[in-house]
Structures are given as structure tokens and as C-alpha cells.
Protein backbone atom coordinates (compact mmCIF):
# COMPACT_ATOMS: atom_id res chain seq x y z
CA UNK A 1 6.48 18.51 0.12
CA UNK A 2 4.83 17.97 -3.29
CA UNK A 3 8.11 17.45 -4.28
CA UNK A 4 7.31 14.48 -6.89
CA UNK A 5 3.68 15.77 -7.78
CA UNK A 6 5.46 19.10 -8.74
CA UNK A 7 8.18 17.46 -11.12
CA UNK A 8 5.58 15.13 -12.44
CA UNK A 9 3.20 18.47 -13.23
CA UNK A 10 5.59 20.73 -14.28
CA UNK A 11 7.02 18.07 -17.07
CA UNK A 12 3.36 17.18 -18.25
CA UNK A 13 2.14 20.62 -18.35
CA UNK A 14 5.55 21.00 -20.77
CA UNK A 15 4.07 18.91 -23.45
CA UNK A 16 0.91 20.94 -24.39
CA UNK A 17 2.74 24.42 -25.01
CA UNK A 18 3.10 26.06 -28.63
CA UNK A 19 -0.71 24.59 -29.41
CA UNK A 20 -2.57 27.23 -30.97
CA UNK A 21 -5.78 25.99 -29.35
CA UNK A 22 -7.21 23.63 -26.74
CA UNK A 23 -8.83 21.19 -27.65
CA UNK A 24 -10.09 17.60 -25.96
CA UNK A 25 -7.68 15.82 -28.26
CA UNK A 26 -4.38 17.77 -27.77
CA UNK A 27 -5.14 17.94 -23.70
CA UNK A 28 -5.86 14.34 -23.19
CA UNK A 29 -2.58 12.96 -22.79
CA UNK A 30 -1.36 15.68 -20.47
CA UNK A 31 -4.83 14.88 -18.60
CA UNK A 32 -3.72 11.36 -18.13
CA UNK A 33 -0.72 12.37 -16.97
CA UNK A 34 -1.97 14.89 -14.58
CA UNK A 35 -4.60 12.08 -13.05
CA UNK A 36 -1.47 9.76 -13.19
CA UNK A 37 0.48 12.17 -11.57
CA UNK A 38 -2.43 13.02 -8.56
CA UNK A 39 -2.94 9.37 -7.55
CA UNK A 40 0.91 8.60 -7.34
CA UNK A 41 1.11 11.41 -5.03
CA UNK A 42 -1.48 9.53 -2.63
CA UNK A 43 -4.75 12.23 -3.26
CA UNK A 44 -7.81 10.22 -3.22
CA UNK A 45 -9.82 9.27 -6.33
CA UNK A 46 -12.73 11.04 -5.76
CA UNK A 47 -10.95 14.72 -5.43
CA UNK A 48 -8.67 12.94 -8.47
CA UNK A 49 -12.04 12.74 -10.34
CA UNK A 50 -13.54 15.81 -9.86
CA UNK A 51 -10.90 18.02 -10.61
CA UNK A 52 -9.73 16.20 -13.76
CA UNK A 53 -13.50 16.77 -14.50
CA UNK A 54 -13.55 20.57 -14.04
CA UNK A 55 -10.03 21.18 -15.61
CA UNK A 56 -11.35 19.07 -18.96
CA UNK A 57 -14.56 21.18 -19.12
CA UNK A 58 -12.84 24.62 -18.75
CA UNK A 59 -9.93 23.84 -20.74
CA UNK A 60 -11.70 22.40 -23.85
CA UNK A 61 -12.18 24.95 -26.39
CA UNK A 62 -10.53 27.60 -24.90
CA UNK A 63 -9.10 30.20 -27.10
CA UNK A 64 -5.89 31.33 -26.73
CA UNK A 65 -5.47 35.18 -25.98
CA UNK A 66 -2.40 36.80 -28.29
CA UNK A 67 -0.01 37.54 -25.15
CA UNK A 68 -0.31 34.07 -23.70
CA UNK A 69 0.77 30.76 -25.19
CA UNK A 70 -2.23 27.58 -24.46
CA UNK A 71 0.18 26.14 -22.12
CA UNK A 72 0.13 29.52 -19.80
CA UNK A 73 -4.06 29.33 -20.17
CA UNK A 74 -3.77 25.61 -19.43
CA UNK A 75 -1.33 26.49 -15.89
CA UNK A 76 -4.00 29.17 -14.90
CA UNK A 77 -7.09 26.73 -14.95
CA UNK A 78 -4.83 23.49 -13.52
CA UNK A 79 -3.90 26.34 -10.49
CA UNK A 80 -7.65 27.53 -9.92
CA UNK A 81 -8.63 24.27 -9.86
CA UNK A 82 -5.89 22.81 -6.92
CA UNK A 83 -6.66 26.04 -5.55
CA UNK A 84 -10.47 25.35 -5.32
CA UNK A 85 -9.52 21.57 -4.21
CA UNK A 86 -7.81 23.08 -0.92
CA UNK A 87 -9.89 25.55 -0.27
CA UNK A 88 -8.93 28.74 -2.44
CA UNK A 89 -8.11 31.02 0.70
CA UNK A 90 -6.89 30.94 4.44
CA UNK A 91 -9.17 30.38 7.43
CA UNK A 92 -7.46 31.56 9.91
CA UNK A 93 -8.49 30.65 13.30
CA UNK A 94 -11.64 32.47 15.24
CA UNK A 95 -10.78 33.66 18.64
CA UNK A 96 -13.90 36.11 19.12
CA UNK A 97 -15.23 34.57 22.21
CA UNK A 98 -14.72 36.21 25.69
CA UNK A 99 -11.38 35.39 26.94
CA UNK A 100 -10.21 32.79 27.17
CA UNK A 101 -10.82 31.39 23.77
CA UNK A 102 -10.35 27.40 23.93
CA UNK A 103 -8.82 25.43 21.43
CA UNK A 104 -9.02 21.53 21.47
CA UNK A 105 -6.84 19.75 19.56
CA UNK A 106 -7.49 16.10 18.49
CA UNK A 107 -5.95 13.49 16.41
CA UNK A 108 -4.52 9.62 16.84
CA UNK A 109 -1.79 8.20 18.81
CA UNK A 110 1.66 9.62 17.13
CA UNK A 111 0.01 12.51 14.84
CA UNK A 112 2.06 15.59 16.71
CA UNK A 113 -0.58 16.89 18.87
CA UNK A 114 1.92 17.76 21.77
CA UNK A 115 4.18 19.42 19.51
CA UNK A 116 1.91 21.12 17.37
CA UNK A 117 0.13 22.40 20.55
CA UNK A 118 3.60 24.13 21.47
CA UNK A 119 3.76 25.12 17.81
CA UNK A 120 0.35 26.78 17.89
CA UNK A 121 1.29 28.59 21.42
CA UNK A 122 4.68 30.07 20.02
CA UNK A 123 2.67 31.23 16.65
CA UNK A 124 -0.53 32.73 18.67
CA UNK A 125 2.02 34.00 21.12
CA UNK A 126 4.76 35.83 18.37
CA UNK A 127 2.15 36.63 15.19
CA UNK A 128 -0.92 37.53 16.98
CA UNK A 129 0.68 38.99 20.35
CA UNK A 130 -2.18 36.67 22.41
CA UNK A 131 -1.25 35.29 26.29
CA UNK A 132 -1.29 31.66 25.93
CA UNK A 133 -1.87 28.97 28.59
CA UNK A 134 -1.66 25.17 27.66
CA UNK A 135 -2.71 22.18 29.83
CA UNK A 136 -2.62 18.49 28.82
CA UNK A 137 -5.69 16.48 29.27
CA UNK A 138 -3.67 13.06 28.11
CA UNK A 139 -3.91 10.91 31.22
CA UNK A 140 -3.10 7.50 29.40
CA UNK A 141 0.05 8.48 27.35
CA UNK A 142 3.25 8.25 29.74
CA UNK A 143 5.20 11.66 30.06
CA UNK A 144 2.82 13.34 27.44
CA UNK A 145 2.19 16.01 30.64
CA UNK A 146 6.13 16.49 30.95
CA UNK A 147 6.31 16.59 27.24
CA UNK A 148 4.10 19.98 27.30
CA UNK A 149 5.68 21.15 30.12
CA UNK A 150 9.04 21.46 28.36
CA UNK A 151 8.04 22.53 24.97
CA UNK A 152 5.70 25.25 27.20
CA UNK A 153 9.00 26.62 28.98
CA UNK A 154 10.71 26.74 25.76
CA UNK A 155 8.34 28.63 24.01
CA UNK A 156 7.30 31.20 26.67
CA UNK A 157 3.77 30.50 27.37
CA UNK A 158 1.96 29.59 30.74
CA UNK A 159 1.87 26.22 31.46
CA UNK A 160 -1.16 24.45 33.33
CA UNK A 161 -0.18 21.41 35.50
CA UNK A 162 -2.28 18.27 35.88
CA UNK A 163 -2.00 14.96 36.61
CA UNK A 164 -2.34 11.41 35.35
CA UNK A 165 -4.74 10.20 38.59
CA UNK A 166 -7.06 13.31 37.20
CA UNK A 167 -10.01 12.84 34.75
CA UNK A 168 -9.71 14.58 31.36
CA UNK A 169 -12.81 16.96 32.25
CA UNK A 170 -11.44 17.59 35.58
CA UNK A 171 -8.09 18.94 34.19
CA UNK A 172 -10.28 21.13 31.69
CA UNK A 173 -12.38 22.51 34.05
CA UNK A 174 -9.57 23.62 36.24
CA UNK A 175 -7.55 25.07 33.53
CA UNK A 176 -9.75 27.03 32.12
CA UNK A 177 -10.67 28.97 35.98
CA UNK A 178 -6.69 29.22 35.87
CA UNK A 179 -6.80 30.42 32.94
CA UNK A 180 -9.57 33.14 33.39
CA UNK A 181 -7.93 34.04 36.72
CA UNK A 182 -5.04 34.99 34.92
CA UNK A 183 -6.82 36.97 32.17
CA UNK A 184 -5.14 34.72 29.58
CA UNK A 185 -6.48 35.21 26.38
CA UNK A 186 -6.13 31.46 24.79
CA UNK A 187 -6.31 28.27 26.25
CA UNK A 188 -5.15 25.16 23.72
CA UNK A 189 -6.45 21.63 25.81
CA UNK A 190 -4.39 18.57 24.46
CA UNK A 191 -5.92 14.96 24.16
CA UNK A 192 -4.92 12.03 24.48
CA UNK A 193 -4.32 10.15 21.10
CA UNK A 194 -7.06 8.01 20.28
CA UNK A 195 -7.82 5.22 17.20
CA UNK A 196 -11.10 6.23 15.42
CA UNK A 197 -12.37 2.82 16.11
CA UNK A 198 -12.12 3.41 19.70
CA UNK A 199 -15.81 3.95 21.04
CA UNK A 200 -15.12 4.82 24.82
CA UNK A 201 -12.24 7.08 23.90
CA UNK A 202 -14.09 8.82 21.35
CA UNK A 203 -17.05 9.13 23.88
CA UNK A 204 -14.77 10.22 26.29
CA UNK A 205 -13.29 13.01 23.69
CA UNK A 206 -17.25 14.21 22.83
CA UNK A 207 -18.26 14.65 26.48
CA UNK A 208 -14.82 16.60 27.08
CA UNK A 209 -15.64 18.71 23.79
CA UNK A 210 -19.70 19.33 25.41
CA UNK A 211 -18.07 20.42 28.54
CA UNK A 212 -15.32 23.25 27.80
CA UNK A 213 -17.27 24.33 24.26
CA UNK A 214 -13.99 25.44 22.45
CA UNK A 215 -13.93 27.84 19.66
CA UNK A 216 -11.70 26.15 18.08
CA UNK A 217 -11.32 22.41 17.52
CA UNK A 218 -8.60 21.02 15.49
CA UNK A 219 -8.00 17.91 13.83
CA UNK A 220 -3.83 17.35 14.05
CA UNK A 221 -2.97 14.56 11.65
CA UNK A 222 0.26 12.85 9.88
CA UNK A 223 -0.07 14.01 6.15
CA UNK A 224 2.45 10.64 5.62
CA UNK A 225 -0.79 8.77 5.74
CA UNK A 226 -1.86 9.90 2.53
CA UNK A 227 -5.48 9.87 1.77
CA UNK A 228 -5.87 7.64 5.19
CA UNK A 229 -5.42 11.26 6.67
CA UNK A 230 -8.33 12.62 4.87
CA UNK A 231 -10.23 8.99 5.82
CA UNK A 232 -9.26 9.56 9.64
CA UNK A 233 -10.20 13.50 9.30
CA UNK A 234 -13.73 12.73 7.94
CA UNK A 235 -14.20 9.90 11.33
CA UNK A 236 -13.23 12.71 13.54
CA UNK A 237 -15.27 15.03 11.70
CA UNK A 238 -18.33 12.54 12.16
CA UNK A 239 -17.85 12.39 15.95
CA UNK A 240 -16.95 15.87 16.49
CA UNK A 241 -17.42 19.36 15.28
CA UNK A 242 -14.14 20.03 13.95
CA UNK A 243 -13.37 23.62 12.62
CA UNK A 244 -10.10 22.78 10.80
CA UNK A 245 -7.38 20.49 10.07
CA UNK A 246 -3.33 20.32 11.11
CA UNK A 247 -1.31 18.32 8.69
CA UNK A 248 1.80 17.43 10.34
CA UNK A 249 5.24 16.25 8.88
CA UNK A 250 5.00 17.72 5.35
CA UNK A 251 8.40 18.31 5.49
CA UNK A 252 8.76 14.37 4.86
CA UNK A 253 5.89 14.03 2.74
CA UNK A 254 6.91 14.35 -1.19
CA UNK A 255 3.64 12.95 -2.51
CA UNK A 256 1.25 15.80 -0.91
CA UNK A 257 -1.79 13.60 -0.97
CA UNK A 258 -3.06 14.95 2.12
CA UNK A 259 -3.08 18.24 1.41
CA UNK A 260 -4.80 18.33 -1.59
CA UNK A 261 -8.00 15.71 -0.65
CA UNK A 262 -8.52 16.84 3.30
CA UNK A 263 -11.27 19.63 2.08
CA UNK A 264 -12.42 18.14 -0.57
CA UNK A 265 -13.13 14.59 1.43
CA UNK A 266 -14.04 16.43 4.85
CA UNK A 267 -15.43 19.57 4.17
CA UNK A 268 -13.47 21.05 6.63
CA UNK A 269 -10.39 23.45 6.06
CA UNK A 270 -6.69 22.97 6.35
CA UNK A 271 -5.41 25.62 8.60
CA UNK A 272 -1.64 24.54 9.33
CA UNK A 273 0.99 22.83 7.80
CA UNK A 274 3.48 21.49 10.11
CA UNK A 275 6.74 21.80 8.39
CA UNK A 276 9.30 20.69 10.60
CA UNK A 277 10.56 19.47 13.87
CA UNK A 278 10.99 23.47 15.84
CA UNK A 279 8.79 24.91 17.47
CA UNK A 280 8.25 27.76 14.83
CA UNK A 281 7.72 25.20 12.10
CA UNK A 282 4.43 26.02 11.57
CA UNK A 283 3.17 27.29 8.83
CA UNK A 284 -0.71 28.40 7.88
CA UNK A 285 -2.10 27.28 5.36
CA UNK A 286 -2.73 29.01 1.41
CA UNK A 287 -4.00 27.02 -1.11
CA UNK A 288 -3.43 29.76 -3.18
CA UNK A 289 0.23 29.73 -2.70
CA UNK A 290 0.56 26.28 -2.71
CA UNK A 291 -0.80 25.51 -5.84
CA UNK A 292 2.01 27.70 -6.94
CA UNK A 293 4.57 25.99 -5.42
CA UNK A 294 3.11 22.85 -6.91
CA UNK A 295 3.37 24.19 -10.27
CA UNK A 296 6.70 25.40 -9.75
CA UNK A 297 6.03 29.13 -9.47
CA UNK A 298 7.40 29.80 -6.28
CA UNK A 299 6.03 31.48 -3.09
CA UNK A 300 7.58 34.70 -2.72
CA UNK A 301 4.97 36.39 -0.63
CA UNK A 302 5.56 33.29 2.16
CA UNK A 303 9.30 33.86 1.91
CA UNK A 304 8.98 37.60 2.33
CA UNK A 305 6.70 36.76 5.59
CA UNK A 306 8.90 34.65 7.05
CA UNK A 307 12.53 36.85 6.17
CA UNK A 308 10.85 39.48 8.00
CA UNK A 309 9.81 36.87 10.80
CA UNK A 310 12.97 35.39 11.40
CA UNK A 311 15.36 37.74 10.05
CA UNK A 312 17.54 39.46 13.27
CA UNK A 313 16.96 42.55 11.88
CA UNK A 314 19.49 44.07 14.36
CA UNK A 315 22.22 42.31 12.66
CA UNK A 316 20.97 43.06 8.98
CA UNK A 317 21.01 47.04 10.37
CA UNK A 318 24.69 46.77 11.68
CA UNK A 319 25.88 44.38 8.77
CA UNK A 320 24.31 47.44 6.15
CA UNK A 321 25.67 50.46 8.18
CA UNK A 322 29.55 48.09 8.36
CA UNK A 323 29.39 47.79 4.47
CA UNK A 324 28.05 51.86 4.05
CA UNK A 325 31.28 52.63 6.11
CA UNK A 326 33.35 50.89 3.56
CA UNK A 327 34.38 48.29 5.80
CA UNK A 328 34.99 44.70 4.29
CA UNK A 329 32.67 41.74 4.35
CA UNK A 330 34.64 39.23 6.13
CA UNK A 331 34.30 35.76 7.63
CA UNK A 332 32.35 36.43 10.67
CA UNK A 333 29.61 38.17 8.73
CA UNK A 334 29.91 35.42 6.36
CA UNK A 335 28.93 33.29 8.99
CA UNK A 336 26.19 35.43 10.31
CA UNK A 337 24.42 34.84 6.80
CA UNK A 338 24.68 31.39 6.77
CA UNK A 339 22.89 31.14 10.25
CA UNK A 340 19.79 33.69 9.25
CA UNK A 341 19.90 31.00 6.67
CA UNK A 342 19.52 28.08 8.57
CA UNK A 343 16.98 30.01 10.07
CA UNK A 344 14.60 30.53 7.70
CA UNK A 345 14.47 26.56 7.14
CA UNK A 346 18.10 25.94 5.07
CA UNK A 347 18.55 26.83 0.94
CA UNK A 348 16.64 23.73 0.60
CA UNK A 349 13.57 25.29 1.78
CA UNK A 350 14.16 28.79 0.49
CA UNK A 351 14.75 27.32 -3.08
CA UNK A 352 11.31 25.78 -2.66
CA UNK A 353 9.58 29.16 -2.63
CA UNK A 354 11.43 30.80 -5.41
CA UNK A 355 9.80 30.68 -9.11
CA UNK A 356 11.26 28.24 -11.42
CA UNK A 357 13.34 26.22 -9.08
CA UNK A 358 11.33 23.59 -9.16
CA UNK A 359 11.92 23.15 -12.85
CA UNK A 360 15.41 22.60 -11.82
CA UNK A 361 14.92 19.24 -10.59
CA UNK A 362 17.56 18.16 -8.00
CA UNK A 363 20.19 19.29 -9.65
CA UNK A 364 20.69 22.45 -7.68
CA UNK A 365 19.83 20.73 -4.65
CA UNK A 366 22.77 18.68 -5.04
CA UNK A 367 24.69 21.68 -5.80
CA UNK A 368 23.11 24.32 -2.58
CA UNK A 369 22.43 21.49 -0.03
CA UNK A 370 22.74 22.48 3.57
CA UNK A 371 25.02 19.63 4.89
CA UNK A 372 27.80 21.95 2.66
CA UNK A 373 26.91 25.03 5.39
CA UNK A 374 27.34 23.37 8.01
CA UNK A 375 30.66 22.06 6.76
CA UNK A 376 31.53 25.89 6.07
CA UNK A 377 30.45 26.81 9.57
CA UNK A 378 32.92 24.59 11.01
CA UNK A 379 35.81 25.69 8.97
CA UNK A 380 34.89 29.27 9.85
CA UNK A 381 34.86 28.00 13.60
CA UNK A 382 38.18 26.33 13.36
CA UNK A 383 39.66 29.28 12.54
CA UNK A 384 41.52 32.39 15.08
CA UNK A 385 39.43 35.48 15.51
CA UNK A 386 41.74 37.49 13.27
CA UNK A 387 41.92 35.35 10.42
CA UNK A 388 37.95 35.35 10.25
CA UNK A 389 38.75 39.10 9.75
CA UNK A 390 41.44 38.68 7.57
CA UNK A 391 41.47 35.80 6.06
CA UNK A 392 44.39 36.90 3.34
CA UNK A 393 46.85 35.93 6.47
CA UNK A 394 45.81 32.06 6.49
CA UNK A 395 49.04 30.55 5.21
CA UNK A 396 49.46 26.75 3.59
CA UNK A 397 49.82 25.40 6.84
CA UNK A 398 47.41 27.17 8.77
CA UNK A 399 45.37 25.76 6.35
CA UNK A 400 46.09 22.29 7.08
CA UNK A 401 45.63 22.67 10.71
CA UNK A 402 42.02 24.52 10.05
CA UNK A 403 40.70 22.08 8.13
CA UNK A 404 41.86 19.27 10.20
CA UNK A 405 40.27 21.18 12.86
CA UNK A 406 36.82 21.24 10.81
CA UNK A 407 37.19 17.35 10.17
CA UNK A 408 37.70 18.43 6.19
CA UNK A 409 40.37 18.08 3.92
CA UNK A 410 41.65 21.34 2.41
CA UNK A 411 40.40 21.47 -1.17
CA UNK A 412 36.90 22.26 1.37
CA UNK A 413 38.79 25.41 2.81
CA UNK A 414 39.93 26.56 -0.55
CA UNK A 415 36.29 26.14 -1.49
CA UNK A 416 34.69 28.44 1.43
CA UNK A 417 37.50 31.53 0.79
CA UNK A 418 36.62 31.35 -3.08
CA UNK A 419 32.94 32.13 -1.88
CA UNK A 420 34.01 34.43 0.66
CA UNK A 421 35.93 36.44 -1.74
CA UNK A 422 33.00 36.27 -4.47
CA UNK A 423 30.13 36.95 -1.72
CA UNK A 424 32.41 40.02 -0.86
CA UNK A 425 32.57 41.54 -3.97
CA UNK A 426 29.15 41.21 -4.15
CA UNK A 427 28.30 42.93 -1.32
CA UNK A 428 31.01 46.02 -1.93
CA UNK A 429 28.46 46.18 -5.12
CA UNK A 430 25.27 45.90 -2.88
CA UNK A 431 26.93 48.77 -0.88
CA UNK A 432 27.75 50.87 -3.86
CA UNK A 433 25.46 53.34 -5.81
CA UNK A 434 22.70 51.07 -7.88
CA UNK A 435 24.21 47.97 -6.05
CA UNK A 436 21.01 45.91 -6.05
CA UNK A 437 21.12 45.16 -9.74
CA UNK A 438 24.63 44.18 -9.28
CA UNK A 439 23.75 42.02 -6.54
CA UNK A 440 21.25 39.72 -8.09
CA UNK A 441 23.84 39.36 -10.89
CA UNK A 442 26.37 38.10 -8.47
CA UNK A 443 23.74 36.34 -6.70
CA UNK A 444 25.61 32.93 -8.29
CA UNK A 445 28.42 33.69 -6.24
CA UNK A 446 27.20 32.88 -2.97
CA UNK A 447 26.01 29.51 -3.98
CA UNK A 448 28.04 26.90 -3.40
CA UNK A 449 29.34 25.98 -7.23
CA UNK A 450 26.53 28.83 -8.23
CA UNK A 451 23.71 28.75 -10.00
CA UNK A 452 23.49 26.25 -13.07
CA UNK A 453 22.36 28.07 -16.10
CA UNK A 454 18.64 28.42 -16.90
């Protein structure tokens, strides 16, 4: 996400350092560029406007302090400003009601409302420790009740069954008694997808919203749509009292209009980002931290959250207390890493949050990509259970057979034991007295073709 607005930013913002003031003439290209750089990305004019607007009047005649250089004064009012644009802080969700508290989640056909229902269970359920129930109240939609049923099982939360020949109000009713019965303490109702246009499903969507009085009612839409999704948010918003938005699918959205003109257009706040197909790809929303990431300063309190989130910590414990003992690093715990890894979203996604990477352009995505794990995976697979432990045993032809195994030829293999070898020096120097300095100086050598120079 923000993938082209960042590179766009990043390279315009470039320009202006090693002025030794701002002034209206020496920040009006790198304005252009910045509004050229906003509407490409899909944000609507109006938020385009206004911000341009409030970054010109801050900006213009500001002096320069003597520890930072104009361009570092020019970053900090272009960040405040995209901050203020999405909101400048989290709203998190408000479940002080008496149990249970009901969310409603709304949105058009296709926007992710089943999934990010299941999405919202699993985070309520694993970050906030709640009891969740869900229910579907999509009647019209074939198999959209089945579809919540097995996303409900695979998540671990209660799920509520209906029916198709039931009405929508019907279903709510009944869920929430279940759901009171069984001292749940959150309910999340899904609707059928609906077009804005559509007057006797968006009647039918209000009466449903009078009746079960949620605390919560969320607006789930595709952030693909660009500023359509901010168009579509502000009709919902009209018809209903929506509390927050859901942008969905901005793992596939590079532009980031979405993000940045939903509060500014609706008035209401973003309070997820859907970034991915899983069930724990969901994220909530900082502005703060996006506007960051934007600018290419990385997100390090987001990647801390979500090491410690979906880190096995188990397996950290026993891999530390192995390498204390003195025993090697070999190719089973190589493999280990390269799953917590995928779990935490790939490199790709982990390079994303870290500062400066963005200035790298795709360079070192082309270099750390994540089809070249799961090639390394395979190998590692392909091979016997002592030459994962030993891998100095693997002879020339043992290597042919491995790597026709893996489906790779065996330049690939010779690849993955160069790593190994560098990734386990690395860690004998993790292990060793002072080792984390060492480490991030050998942190090239678990990249595949390491780092390029900065």
C-alpha cells in the first residue's frame, strides 16, 4: 500500500533539501509535485486541496533551526499534515454497553464484509480477550451463511445459525437472546451487500440498525475503489450512523487514495485496514504511523506489536537456550525462521515497516522477495533429517537428487547452504558476549544476496 505515493514523495521531498530557508518560491515545485503525486494515487481533490493549502501556509517562511536541514522541517509539516488528513490518532472501537455489545457491519456487494467480520472476531477474540458470537443476517447472497460458518470454526468464536427463509430482523433478534444467554460479550451482525442506490435495501438496512441499536457500526469497503470508497462511505454515512470505516484489500492497493480522503470526505474515522487474505490480516488503523510509512520512515512500533503477536515465543526460548548451550544453528532452525517469517506477513511486508526501505525502491524487493523462501523451504524439505543437522555431509550427488527433489537446479542449493553458513555465524555472534552489535552487522547475511549498500 502507498507503495507509488511513497516513491513519488520521498523523491520530491529530495529536491528541496540543503535550502537555507523556505520560501513560496523554492517549495513550489516540490508542491506541484506533491499535489501531482496525491491525485495519481486516487485521493480526492478536495482533501488534495486542503492539505496542499495548509502545508504551503506553514511551510512558507519557516526558519530553519541549526540541527535540522529545511528538507527535515519540510518532512515534519508534510507528516502532520497526512496525519491530520486521516485522523491524527486511533479510535479504537467502543464496547462500553452492557454485554453484549453489537457491532453491524455494512458495505456493498464484494467489499469483504464476511471476511472482515471473521477478521474482527479473531482480533476482539486474541487482542482484547472478549467472547465473540457472529450471526449472518445476509438472506439474499447464496452461501454467505456457510461462508461465516467456516471462517467462525476457524477462528474459534461462537457461531449463530440462521437461515435464508428468515427475515434480517428476525435473525438479529434471535441472536442477540443467544447471545445474552450465553453471556457473550460481542455480537458482530453481517449484512447483506447492498448498492447505495438501492432504496428498499437501504431501508431494509436502517430499520435493522433501529432495531438491534449497535454500538458499533462499521462501514467495510474496497480501498481499490479509490476515492469512490470515500464517495460510497459518505452515502452510507447519510443513511446510517456509522462510527467508523474498514478499508479492505490494501494489500493490493499501491495508490492509497482511500486511506488518505475517507475522514476527510466522511467525517468519520478509519478504524481497520484489511491487509490481506488470513484471518489475522487485520490491522487498526494509525495515521500517525502511516504517514511514516508514506514518507518512508518506517513503522517500527507496528512491527514490534505484531513480532510479539505472532512470534511462537516457545520456539524463540528453545532456539536462544540451543545457541547459549553452544549448539550449532542448523537447517531445521533455519527453517523455523523462515516460517515466523512468513508469519509476520513475508520480508516484503516487514521491509515495509523498517525506516529507509522505502527509499530503496524495488531493488531490494527483487533481491528479499518471498517466492525465494519458499524455494528454500522446499530444498530444506527435500532433504534427510540428518543432513538438515549436518548439512557438511550433503555430497555432489546428494545434491543433485535434493534439488531435483525441490523442483530447482543446484546453483539454488548452493545458494541456501551459503546463507545457512553466514546466518550461522551470525547467530554463534548473537550467542556470544556483546553479540547483538555483531548481529545487526551480519544482518546482510541472512538476506538472500544481502543488503545493497545505502
Amino acid at each position: 500500500m502507498f507503495d507509488n505515493l511513497s516513491n513519488r514523495l520521498t523523491s520530491s521531498l529530495d529536491k528541496i533539501r540543503g535550502r537555507a530557508k523556505l520560501t513560496e518560491d523554492n517549495i513550489k515545485d516540490t508542491l506541484r509535485e506533491v499535489r501531482m503525486a496525491l491525485l495519481e494515487a486516487d485521493v480526492a481533490l478536495p482533501v488534495v486541496k486542503v492539505f496542499i493549502e495548509n502545508v504551503k501556509e506553514r511551510a512558507v517562511g519557516t526558519e530553519v533551526s541549526k540541527s535540522l536541514s529545511p528538507g527535515q522541517v519540510f518532512l515534519k509539516i508534510v507528516k502532520q499534515e497526512l496525519e491530520k488528513v486521516m485522523g491524527e490518532v486511533n479510535d479504537a472501537l467502543n464496547l462500553k454497553t452492557t454485554p453484549p455489545a453489537i457491532i453491524l457491519l455494512a458495505g456493498l456487494q464484494g467489499a469483504g464484509k464476511t471476511t472482515s467480520a471473521a477478521k474482527l472476531a479473531r482480533f476482539l477474540k486474541e487482542r482484547q480477550k472478549k467472547t465473540v458470537a457472529v450471526v449472518s443476517a445476509d438472506v439474499y447472497r447464496p452461501a454467505a451463511i456457510q461462508q461465516l460458518k467456516t471462517l467462525a470454526n476457524e477462528v474459534g468464536v461462537d457461531f449463530i445459525a440462521s437461515d435464508v427463509t428468515q427475515k434480517p430482523i428476525d435473525i438479529a433478534n434471535s441472536a442477540i437472546e443467544q447471545a445474552k444467554k450465553s453471556h457473550k460479550d460481542v455480537l458482530i451482525i453481517d449484512t447483506a451487500g447492498r448498492l447505495a442506490v438501492d432504496e428498499d435495501m437501504m431501508a431494509e438496512i436502517k430499520q435493522l440498525h433501529t432495531v438491534v441499536n449497535p454500538v458499533e457500526t462499521l462501514f467495510v469497503v474496497d480501498s481499490m475503489t479509490g476515492q469512490d470508497a470515500a464517495n460510497t462511505a459518505k452515502a452510507f454515512g447519510d443513511a446510517l450512523p456509522l462510527t467508523g470505516v474498514v478499508l479492505t484489500k490494501t494489500d493490493g492497493d499501491a495508490r492509497g487514495g482511500a486511506a488518505l480522503s475517507v475522514r476527510h470526505i466522511t467525517g468519520k474515522p478509519i478504524k481497520f485496514l484489511g491487509v490481506g487474505e488470513k484471518t489475522t490480516a487485520l490491522e487498526p488503523f494509525h495515521p500517525d504511523r502511516l504517514a511514516s510509512r508514506i514518507l518512508g520512515m518506517g513503522d517500527m512500533l507496528s512491527l514490534i506489536e505484531e513480532a510479539e503477536q505472532k512470534i511462537d515465543k516457545d520456539k524463540a526460548e528453545k532456539l536462544a537456550g540451543k545457541l547459549k548451550k553452544g549448539k550449532g544453528f542448523d537447517l531445521e532452525d533455519f527453517k523455523e525462521q523462515l516460517q515466523q517469517m512468513k508469519n509476520m506477513g513475508g520480508m516484503g511486508a516487514m521491509l515495509d515497516k523498517l525506516p529507509g526501505m522505502g527509499q530503496l525502491g524495488n531493488n531490494i524487493q527483487d533481491k528479499v522477495n518471498d517466492k525465494m523462501f519458499v524455494q528454500m523451504e522446499a530444498l530444506i524439505n527435500s532433504m534427510t533429517p540428518a543432513e538438515r543437522h549436518n548439512p557438511d555431509v550433503i555430497n555432489g550427488s546428494r545434491k543433485k537428487r535434493i534439488s531435483s527433489g525441490a523442483g530447482l537446479q543446484i546453483q539454488d542449493l548452493n545458494r541456501l547452504l551459503k546463507q545457512h553458513k553466514q546466518m550461522q555465524k551470525m547467530m554463534k555472534k548473537f550467542s556470544s558476549k556483546g553479540g547483538m552489535k555483531k548481529m545487526m552487522r551480519g544482518m546482510g547475511g541472512m538476506m538472500p544476496g544481502g543488503f545493497p549498500k545505502m
